[in-house]
Protein backbone atom coordinates (compact mmCIF):
# COMPACT_ATOMS: atom_id res chain seq x y z
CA UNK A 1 -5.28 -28.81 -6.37
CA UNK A 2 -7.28 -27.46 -9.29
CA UNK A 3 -5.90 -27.08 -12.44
CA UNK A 4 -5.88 -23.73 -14.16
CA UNK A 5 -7.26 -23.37 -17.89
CA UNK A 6 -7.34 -20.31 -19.43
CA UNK A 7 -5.39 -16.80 -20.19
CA UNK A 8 -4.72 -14.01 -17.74
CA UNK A 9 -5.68 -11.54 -19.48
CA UNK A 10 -5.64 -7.68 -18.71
CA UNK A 11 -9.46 -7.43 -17.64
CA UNK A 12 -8.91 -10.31 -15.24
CA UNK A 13 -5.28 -8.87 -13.80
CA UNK A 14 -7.63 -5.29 -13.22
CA UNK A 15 -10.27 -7.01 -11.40
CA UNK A 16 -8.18 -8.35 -9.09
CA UNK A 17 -6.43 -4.98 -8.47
CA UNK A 18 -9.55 -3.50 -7.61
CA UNK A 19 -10.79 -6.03 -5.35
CA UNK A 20 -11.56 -5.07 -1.75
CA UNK A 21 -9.30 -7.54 -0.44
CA UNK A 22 -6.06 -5.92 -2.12
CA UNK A 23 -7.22 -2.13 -2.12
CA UNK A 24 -7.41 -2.74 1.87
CA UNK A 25 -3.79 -3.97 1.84
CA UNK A 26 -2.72 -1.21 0.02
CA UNK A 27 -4.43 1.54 1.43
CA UNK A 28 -2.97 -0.04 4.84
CA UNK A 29 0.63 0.11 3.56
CA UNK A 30 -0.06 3.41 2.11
CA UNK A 31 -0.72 4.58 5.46
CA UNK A 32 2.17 2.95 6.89
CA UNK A 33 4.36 4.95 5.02
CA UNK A 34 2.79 8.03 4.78
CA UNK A 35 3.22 7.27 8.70
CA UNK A 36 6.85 6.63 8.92
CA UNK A 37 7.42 9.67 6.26
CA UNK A 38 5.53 12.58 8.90
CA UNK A 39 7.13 10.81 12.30
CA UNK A 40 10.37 11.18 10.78
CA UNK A 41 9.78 14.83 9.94
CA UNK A 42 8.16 15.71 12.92
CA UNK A 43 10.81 13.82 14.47
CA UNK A 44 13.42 16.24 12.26
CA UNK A 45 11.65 19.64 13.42
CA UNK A 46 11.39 19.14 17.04
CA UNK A 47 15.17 18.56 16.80
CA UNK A 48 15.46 21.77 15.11
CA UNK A 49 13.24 23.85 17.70
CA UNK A 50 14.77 21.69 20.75
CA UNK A 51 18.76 22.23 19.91
């Protein structure tokens, strides 16, 4: 295994935030719970028209 040398420093922590790789992943779990949040609440208003 390589060692590390070096600081993390802010710049490097931001590039890695705004990689592709991780703003997929979050844009994916972003939709997953924007998901979950409307089928509950469609899921709560049907129940209200139906009874």
């Amino acid at each position: 295994m390589p060692e590390i040398k070096g600081t993390v420093t802010e710049e490097l922590v931001k590039q890695a935030l705004y990689s592709e790789e991780v703003n997929r992943v979050l844009k994916a779990q972003v939709r997953k719970d924007f998901e979950a949040q409307i089928d509950a609440y469609v899921d709560e208003v049907l129940a209200r028209m139906v009874g």
